[in-house]
N, C-alpha and C. Protein backbone atom coordinates (compact mmCIF):
# COMPACT_ATOMS: atom_id res chain seq x y z
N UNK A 1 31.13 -7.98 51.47
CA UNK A 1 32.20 -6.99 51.61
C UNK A 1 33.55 -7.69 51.53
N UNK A 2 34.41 -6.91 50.63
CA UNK A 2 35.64 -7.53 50.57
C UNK A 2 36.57 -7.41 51.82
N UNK A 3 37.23 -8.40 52.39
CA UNK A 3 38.37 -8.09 53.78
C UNK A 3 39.67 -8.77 53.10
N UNK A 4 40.43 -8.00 52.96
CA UNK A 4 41.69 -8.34 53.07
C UNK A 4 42.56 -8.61 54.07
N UNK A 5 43.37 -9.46 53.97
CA UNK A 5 43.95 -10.06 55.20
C UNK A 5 44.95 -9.15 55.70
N UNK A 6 45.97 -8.63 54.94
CA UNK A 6 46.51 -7.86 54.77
C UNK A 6 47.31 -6.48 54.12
N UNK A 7 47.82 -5.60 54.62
CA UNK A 7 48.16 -4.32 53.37
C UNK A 7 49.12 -5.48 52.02
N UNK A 8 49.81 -6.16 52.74
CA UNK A 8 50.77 -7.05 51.51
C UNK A 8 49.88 -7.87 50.84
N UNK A 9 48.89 -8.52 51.18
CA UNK A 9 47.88 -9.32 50.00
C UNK A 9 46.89 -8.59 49.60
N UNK A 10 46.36 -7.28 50.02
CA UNK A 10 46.29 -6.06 48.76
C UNK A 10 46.91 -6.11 47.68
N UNK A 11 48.31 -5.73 48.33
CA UNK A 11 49.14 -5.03 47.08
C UNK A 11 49.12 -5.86 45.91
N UNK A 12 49.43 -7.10 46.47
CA UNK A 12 49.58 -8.36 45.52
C UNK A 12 48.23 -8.25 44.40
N UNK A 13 47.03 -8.18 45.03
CA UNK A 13 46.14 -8.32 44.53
C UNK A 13 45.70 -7.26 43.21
N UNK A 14 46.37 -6.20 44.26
CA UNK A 14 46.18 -4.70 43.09
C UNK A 14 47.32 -4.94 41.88
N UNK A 15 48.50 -5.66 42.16
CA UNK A 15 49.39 -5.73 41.11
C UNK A 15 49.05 -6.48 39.88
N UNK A 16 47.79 -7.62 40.38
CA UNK A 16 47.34 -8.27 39.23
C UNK A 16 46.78 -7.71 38.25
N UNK A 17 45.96 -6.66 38.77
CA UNK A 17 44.93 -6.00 38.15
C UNK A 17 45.82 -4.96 37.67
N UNK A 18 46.73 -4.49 38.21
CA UNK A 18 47.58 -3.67 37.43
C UNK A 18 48.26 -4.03 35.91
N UNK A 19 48.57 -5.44 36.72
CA UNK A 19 49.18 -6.31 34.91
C UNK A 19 48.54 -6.22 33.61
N UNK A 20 47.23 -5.86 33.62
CA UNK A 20 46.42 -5.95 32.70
C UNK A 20 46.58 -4.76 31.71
N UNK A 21 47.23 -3.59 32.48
CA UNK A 21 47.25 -1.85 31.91
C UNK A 21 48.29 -1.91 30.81
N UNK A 22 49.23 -2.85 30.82
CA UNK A 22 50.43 -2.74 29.74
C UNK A 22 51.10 -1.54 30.26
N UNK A 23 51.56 -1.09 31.46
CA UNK A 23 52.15 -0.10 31.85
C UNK A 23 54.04 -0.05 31.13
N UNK A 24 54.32 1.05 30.69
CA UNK A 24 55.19 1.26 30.04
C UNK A 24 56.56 2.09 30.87
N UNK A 25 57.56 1.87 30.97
CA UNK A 25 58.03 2.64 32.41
C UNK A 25 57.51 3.17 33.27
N UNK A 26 56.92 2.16 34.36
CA UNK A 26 56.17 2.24 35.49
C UNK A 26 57.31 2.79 36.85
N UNK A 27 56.43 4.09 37.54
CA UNK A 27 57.41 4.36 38.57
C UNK A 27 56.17 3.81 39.28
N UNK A 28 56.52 3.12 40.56
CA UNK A 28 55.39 3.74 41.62
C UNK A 28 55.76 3.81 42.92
N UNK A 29 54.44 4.91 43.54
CA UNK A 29 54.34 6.12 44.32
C UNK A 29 53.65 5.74 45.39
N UNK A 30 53.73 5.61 46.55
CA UNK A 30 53.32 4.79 47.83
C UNK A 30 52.87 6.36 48.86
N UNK A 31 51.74 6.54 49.06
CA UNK A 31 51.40 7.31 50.33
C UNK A 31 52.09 6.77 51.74
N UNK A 32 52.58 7.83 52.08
CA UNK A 32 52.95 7.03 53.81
C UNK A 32 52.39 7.35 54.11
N UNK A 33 51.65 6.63 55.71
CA UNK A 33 52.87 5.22 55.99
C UNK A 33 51.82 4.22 55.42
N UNK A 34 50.72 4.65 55.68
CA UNK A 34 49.99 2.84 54.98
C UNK A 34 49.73 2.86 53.78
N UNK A 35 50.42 3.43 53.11
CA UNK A 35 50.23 3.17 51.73
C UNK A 35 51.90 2.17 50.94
N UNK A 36 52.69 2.35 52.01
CA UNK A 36 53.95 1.94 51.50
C UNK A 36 54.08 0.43 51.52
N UNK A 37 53.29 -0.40 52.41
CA UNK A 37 53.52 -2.27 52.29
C UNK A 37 52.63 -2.47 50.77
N UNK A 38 51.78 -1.35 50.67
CA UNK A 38 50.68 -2.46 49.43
C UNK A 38 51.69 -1.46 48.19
N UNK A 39 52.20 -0.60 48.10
CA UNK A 39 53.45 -0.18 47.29
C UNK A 39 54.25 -0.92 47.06
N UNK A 40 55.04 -1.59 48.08
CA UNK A 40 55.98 -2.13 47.72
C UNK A 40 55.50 -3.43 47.10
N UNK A 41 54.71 -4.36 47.24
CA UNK A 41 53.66 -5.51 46.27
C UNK A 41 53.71 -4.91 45.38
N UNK A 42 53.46 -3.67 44.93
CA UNK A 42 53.27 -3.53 43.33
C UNK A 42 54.07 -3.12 42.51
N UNK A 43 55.34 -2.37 43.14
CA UNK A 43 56.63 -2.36 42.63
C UNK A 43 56.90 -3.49 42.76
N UNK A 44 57.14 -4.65 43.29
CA UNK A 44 57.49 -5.66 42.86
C UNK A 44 57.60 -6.30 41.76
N UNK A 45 56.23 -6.56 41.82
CA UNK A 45 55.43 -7.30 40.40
C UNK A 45 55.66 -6.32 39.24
N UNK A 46 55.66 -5.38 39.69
CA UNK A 46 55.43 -4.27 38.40
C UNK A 46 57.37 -4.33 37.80
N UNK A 47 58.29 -5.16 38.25
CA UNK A 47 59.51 -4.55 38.14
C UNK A 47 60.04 -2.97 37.97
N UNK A 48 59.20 -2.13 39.10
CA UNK A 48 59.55 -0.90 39.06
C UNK A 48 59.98 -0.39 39.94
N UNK A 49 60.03 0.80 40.38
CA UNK A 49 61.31 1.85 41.34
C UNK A 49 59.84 2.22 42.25
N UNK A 50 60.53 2.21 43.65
CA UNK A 50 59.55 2.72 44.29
C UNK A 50 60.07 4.26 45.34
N UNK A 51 58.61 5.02 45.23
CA UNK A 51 59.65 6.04 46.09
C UNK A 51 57.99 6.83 46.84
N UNK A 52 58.37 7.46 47.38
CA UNK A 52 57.53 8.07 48.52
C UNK A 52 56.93 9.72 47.40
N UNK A 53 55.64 9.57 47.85
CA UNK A 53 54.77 10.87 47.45
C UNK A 53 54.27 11.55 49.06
N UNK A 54 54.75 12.26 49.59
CA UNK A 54 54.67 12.94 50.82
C UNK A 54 53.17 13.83 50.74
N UNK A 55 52.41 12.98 51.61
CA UNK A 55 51.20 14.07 51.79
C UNK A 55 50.72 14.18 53.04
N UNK A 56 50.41 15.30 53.49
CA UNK A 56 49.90 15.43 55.14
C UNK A 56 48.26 16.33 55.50
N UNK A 57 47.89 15.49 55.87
CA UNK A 57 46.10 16.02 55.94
C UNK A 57 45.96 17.10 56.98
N UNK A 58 45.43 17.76 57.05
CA UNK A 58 45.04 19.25 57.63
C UNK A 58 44.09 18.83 58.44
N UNK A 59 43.92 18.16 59.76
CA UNK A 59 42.81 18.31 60.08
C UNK A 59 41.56 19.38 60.67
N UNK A 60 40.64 19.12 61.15
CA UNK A 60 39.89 20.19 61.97
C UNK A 60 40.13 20.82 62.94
N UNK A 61 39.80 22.17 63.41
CA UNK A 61 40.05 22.43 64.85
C UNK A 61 39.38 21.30 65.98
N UNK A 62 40.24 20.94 66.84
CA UNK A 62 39.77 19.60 67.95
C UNK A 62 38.86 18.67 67.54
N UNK A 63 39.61 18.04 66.20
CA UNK A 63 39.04 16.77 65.37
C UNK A 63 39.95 16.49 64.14
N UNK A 64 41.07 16.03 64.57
CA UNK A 64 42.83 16.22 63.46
C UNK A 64 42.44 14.99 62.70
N UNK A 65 41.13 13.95 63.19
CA UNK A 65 40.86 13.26 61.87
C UNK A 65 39.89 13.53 60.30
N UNK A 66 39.16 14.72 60.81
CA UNK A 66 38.75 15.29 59.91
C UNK A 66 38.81 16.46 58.95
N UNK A 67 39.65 15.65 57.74
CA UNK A 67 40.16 16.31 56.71
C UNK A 67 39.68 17.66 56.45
N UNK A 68 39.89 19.01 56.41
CA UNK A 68 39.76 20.01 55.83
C UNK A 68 40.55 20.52 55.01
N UNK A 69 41.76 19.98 54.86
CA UNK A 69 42.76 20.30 53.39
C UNK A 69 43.78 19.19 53.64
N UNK A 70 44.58 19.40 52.43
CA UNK A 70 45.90 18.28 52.77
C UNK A 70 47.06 19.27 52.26
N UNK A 71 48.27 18.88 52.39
CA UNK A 71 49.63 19.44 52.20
C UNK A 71 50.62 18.27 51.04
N UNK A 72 50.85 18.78 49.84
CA UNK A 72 52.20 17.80 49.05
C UNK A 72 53.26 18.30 49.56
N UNK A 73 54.14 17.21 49.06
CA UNK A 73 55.48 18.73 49.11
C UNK A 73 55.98 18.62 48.01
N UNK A 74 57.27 19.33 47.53
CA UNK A 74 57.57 19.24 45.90
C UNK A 74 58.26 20.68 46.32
N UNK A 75 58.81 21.25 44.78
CA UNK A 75 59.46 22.28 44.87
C UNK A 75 58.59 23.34 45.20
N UNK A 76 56.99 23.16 44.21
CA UNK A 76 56.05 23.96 44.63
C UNK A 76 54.98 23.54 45.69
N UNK A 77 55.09 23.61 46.89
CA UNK A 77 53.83 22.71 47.85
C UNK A 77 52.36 23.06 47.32
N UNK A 78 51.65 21.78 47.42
CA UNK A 78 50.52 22.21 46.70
C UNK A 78 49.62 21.91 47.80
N UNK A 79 48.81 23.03 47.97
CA UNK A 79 47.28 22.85 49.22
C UNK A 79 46.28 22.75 48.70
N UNK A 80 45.02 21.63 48.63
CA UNK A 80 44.12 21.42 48.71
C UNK A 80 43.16 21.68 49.30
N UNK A 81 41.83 22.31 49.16
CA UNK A 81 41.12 22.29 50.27
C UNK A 81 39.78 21.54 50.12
N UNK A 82 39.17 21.23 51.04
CA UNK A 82 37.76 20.86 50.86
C UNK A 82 37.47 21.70 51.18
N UNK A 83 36.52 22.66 50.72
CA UNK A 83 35.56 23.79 50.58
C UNK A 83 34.57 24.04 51.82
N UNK A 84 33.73 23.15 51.66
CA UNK A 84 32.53 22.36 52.48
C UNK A 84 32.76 22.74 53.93
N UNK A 85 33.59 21.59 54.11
CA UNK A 85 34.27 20.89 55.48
C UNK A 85 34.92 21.69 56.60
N UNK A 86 35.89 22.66 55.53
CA UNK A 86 36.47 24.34 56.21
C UNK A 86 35.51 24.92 56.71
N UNK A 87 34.14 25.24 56.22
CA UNK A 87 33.32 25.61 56.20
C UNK A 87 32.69 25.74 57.64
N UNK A 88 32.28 23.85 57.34
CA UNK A 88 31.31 22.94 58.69
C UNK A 88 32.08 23.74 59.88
N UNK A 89 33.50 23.11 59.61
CA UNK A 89 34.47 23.44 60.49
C UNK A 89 34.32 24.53 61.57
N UNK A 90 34.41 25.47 60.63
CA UNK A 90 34.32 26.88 61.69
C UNK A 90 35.92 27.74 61.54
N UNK A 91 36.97 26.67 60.59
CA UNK A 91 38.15 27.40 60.29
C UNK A 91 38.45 27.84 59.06
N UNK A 92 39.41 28.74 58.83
CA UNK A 92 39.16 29.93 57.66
C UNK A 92 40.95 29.58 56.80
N UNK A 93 40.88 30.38 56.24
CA UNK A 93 41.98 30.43 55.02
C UNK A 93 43.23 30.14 55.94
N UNK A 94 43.53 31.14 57.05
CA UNK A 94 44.56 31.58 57.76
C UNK A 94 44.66 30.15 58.69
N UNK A 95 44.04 29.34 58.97
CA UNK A 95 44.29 28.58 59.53
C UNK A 95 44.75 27.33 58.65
N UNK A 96 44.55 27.11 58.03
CA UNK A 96 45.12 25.93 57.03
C UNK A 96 46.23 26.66 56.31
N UNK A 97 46.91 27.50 56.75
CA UNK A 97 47.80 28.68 56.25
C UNK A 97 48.82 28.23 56.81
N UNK A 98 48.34 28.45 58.19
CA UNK A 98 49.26 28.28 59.70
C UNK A 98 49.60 26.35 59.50
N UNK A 99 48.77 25.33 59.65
CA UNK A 99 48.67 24.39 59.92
C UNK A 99 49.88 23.72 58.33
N UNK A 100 49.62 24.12 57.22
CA UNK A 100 49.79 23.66 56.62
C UNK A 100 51.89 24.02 56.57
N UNK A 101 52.20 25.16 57.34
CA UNK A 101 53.32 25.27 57.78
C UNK A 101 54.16 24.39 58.65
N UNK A 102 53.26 23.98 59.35
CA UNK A 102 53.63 22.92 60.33
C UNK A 102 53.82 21.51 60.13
N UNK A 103 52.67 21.11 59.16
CA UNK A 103 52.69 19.81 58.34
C UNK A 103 53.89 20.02 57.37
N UNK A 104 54.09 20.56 56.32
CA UNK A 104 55.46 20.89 55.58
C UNK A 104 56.70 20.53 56.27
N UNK A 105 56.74 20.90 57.94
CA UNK A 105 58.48 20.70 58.54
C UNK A 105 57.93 19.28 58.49
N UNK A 106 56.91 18.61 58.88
CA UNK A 106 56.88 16.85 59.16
C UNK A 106 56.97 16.23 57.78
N UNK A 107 56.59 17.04 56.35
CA UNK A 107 57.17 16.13 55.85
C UNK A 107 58.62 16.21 55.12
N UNK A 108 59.10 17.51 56.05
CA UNK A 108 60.56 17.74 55.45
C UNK A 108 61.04 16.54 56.48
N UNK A 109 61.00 16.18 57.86
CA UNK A 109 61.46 15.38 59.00
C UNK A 109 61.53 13.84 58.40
N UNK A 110 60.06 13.59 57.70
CA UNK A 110 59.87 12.41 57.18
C UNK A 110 60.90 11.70 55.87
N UNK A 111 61.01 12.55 55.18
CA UNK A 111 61.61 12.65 53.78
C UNK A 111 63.19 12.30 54.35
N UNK A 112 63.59 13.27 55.26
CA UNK A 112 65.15 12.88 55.73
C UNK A 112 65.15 11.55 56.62
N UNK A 113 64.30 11.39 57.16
CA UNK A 113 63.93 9.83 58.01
C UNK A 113 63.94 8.24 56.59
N UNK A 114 63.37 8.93 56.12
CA UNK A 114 63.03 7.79 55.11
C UNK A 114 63.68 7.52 54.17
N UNK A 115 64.15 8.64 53.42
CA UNK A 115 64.99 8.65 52.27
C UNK A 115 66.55 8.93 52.27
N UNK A 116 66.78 9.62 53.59
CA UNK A 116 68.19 9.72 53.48
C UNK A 116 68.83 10.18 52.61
N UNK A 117 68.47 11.54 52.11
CA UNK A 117 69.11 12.02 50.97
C UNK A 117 69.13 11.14 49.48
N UNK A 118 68.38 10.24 49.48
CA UNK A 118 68.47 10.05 48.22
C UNK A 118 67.02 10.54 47.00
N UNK A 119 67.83 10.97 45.78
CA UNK A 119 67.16 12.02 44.81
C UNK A 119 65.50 11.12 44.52
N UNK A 120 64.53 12.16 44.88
CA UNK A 120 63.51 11.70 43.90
C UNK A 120 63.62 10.71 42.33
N UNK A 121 62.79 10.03 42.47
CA UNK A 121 62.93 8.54 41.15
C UNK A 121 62.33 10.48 40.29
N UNK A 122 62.76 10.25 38.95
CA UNK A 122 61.66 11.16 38.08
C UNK A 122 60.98 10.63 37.02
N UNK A 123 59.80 11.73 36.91
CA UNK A 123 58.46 10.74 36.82
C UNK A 123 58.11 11.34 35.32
N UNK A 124 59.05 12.39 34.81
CA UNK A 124 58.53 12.84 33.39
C UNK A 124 58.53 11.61 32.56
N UNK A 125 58.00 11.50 31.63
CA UNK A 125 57.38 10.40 30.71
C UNK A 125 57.09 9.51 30.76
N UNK A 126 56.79 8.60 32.54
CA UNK A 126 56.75 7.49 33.15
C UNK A 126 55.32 7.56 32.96
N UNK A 127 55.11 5.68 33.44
CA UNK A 127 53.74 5.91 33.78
C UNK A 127 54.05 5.38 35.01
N UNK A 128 53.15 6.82 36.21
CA UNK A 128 53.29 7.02 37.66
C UNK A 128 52.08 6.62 38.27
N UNK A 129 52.40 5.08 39.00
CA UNK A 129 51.29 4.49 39.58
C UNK A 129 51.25 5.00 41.18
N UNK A 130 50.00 5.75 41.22
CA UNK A 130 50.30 6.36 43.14
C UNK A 130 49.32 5.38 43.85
N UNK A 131 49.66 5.00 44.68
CA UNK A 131 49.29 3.71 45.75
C UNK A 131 49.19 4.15 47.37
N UNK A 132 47.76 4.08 47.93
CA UNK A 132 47.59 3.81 48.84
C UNK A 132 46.56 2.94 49.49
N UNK A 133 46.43 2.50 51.41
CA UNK A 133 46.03 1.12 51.43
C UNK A 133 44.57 1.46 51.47
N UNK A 134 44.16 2.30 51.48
CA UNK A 134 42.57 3.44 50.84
C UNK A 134 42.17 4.42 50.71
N UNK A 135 40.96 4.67 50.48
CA UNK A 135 40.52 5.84 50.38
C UNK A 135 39.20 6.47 51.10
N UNK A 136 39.21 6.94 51.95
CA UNK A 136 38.02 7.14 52.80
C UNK A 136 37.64 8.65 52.20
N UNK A 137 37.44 10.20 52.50
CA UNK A 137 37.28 11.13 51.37
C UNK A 137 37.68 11.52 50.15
N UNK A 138 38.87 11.26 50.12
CA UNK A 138 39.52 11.87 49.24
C UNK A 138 40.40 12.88 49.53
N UNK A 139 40.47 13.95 50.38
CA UNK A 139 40.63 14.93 50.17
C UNK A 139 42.58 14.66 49.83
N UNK A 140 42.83 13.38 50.71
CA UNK A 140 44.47 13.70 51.01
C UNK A 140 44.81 13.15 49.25
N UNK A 141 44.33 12.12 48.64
CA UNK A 141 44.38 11.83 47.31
C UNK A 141 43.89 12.61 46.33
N UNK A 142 43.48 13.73 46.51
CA UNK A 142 43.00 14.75 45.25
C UNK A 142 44.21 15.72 45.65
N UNK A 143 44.62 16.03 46.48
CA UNK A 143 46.50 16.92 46.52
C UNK A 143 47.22 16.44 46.15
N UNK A 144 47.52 14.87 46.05
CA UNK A 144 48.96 14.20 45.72
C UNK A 144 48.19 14.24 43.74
N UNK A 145 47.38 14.23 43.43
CA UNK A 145 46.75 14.18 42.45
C UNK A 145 47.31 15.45 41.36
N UNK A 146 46.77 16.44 42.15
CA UNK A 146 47.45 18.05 41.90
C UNK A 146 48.81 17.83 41.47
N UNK A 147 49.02 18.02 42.32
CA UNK A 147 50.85 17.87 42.53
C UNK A 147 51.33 17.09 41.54
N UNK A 148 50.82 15.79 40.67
CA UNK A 148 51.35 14.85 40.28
C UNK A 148 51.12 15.61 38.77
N UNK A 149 49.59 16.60 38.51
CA UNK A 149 49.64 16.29 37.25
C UNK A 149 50.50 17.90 36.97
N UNK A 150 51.47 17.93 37.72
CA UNK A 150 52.71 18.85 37.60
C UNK A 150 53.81 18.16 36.93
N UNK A 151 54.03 17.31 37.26
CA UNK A 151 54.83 15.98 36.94
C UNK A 151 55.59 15.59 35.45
N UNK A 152 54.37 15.77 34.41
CA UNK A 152 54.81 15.40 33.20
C UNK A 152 55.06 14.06 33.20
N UNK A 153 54.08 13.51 34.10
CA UNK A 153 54.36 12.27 33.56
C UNK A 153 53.51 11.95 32.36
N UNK A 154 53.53 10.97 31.66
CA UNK A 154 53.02 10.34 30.80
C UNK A 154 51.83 10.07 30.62
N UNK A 155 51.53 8.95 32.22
CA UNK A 155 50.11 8.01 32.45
C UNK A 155 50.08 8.44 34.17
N UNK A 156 49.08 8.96 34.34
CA UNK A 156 48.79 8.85 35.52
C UNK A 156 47.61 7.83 36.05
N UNK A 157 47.94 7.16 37.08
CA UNK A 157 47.28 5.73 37.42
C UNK A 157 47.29 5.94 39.09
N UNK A 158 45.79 5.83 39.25
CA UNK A 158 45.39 5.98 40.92
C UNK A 158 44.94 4.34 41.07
N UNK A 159 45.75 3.44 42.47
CA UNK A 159 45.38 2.36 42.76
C UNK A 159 45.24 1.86 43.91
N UNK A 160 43.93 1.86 44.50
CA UNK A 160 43.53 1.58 45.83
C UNK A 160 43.01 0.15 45.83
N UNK A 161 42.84 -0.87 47.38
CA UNK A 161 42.35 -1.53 47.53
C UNK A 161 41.04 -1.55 47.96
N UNK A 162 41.17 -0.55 48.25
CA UNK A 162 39.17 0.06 48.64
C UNK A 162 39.07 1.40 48.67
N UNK A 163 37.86 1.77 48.54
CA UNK A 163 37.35 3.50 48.42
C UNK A 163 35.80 3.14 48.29
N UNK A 164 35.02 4.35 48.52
CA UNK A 164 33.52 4.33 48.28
C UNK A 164 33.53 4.56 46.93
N UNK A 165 32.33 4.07 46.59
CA UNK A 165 32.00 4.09 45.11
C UNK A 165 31.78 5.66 44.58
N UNK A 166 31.18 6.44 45.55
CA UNK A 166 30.88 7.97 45.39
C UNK A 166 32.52 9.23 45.36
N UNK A 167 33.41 8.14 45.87
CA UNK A 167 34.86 9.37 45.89
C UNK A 167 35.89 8.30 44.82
N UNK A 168 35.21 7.30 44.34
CA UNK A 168 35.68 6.68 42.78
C UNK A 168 35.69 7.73 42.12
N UNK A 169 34.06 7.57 41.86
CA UNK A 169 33.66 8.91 40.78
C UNK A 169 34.02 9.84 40.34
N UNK A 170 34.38 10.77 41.66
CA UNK A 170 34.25 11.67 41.92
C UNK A 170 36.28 12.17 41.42
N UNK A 171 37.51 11.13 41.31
CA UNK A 171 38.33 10.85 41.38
C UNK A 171 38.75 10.42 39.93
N UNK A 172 37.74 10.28 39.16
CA UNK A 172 38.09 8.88 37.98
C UNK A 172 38.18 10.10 36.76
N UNK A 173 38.07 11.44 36.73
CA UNK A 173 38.67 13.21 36.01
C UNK A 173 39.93 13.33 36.45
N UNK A 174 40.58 12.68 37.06
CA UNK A 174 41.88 13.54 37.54
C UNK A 174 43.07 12.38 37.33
N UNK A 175 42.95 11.27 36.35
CA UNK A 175 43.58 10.45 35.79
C UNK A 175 43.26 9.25 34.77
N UNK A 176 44.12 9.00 34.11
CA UNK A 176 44.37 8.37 32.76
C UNK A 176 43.04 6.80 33.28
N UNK A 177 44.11 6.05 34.21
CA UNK A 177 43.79 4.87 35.25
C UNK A 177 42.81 4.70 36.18
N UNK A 178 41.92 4.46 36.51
CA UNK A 178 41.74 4.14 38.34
C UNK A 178 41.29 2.84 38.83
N UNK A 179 42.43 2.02 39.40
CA UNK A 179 42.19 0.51 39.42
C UNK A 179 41.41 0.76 40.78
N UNK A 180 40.52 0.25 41.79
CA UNK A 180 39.82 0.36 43.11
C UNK A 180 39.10 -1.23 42.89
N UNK A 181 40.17 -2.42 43.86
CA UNK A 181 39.45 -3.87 43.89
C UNK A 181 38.07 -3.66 44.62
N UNK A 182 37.80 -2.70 45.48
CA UNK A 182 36.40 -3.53 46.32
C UNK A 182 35.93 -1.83 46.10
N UNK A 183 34.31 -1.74 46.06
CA UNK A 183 33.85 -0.48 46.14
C UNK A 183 32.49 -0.24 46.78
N UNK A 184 32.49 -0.67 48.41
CA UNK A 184 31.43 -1.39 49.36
C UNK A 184 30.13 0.14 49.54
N UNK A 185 29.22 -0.47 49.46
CA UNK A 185 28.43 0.73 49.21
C UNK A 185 28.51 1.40 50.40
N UNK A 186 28.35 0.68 51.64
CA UNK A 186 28.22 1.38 52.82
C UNK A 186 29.58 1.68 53.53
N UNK A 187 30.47 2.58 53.25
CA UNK A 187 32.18 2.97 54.02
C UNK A 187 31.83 3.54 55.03
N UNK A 188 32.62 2.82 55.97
CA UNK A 188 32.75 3.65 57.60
C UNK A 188 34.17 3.62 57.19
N UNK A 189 35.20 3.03 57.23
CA UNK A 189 36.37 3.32 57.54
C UNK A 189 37.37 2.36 56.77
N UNK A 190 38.51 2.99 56.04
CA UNK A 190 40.02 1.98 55.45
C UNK A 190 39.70 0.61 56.05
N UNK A 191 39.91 0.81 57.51
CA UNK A 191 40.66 -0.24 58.34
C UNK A 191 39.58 -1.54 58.61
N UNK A 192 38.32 -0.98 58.39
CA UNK A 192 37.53 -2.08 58.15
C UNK A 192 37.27 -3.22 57.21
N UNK A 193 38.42 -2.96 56.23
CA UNK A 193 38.48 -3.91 54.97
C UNK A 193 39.48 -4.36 55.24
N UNK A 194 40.05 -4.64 56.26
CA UNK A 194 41.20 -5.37 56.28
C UNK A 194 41.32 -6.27 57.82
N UNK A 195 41.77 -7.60 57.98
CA UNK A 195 41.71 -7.98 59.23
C UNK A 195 43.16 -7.71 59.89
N UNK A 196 44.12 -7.75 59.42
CA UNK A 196 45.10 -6.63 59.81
C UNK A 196 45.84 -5.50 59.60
N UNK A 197 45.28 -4.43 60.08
CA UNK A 197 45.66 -2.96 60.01
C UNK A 197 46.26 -2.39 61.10
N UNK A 198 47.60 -2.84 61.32
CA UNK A 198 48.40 -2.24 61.80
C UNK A 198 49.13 -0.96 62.14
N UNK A 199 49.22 -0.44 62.69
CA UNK A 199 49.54 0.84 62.66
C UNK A 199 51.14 0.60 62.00
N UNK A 200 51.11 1.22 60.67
CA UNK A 200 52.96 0.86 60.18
C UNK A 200 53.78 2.55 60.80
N UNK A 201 54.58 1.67 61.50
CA UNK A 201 55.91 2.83 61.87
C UNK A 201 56.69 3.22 61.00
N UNK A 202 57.94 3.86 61.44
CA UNK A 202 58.64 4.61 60.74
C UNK A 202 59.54 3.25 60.32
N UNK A 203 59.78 2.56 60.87
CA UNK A 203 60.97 1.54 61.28
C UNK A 203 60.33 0.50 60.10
N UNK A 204 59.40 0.27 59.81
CA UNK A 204 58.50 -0.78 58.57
C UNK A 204 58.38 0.02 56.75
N UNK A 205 58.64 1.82 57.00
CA UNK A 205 58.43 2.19 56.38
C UNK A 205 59.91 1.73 55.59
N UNK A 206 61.06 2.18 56.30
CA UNK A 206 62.53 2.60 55.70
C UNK A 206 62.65 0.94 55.34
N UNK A 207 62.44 -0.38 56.08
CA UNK A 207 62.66 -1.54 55.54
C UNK A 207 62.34 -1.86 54.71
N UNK A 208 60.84 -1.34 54.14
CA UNK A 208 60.28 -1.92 52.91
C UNK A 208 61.56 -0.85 51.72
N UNK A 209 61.47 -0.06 52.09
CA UNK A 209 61.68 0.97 50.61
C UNK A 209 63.25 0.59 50.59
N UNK A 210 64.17 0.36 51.61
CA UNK A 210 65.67 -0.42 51.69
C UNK A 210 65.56 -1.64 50.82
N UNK A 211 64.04 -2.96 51.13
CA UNK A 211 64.60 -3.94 50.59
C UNK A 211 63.78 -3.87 48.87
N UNK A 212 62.87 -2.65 48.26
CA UNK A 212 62.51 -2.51 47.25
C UNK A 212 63.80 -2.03 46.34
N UNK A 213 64.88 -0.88 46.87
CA UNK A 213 65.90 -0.70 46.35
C UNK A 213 66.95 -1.96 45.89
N UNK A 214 66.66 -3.14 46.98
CA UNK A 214 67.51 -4.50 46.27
C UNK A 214 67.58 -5.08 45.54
């Protein structure tokens, strides 16, 4: 099993493998919050613009880690659902209705926290690399997915440092790209591929994307 030491020697790692794509005006697109240190590694290398793709997961009734839809934001917010899971759940349309209202003000809160009024990078004819530090269902990466192929961008390119081999698959229809370094048969969890997984704050988020603007 692959362990990475860290979200920054990810990124590094994913940027190599990125080098190989011949990417042609590359924007890229960092999930917060742990998707933004292995972002900023690949805007680096990539000499490209980095900027925030806002997504917020819906969780269960009394279980907010288990995904039943996710929330983008954009001019048009786009909701996702897992079908299934709503299902298992025991919660219905109206509740990911309600919830997904609530997630929307956090990532209006986030967006003014982080970005400070400054304009979305735009992504028409780019090729838009979206980056986070994994992928455990999918569900929150098949909304920013949606949302993106609104975009007009060019090339769409999904790049994780880990995911299961079964939500690869399942992922590899809904873009041009899909770089994924490690793809461990047996996934319990992101944070297990890495020996430090830090919880990144708000305060790690605005530094990276301040010193990517330099």
């Amino acid at each position: 099993m692959k362990i990475f030491v860290d979200r920054a020697e990810a990124g590094r790692l994913l940027a190599q493998s990125l080098a190989t794509l011949e990417l042609v005006d590359p924007v890229v697109l960092a999930l917060p919050r742990g998707g933004v240190p292995v972002a900023a590694e690949v805007a680096r290398a990539l000499h490209a613009p980095l900027d925030l793709l806002m997504v917020r997961k819906i969780g269960a009734p009394g279980q907010p880690e288990l995904a039943v839809a996710a929330v983008v934001d954009g001019v048009h917010p786009e909701v996702v659902i897992d079908e299934e899971t709503l299902h298992l759940s025991g919660a219905d349309r109206a509740y990911v209705d309600a919830e997904a209202k609530l997630e929307l003000k956090e990532i209006e809160r986030r967006r003014a926290l982080y970005l400070r009024g400054r304009a979305p990078v735009p992504l028409a004819g780019k090729s838009v690399v979206l980056v986070d530090d994994g992928i455990a269902t999918g569900t929150t990466v098949r909304a920013a997915l949606k949302a993106l192929q609104r975009s007009k961008a060019a090339r769409l390119v999904l790049a994780v440092p880990v995911a299961p081999a079964d939500t690869v698959a399942q992922l590899q229809d809904a873009v041009n790209d899909l770089v994924c370094l490690s793809q461990p048969e047996f996934f319990h969890a992101v944070g297990a591929h890495y020996r430090d997984f830090h919880q990144i704050e708000d305060d790690e988020v605005i530094a990276l994307l301040d010193a990517a603007r330099r």
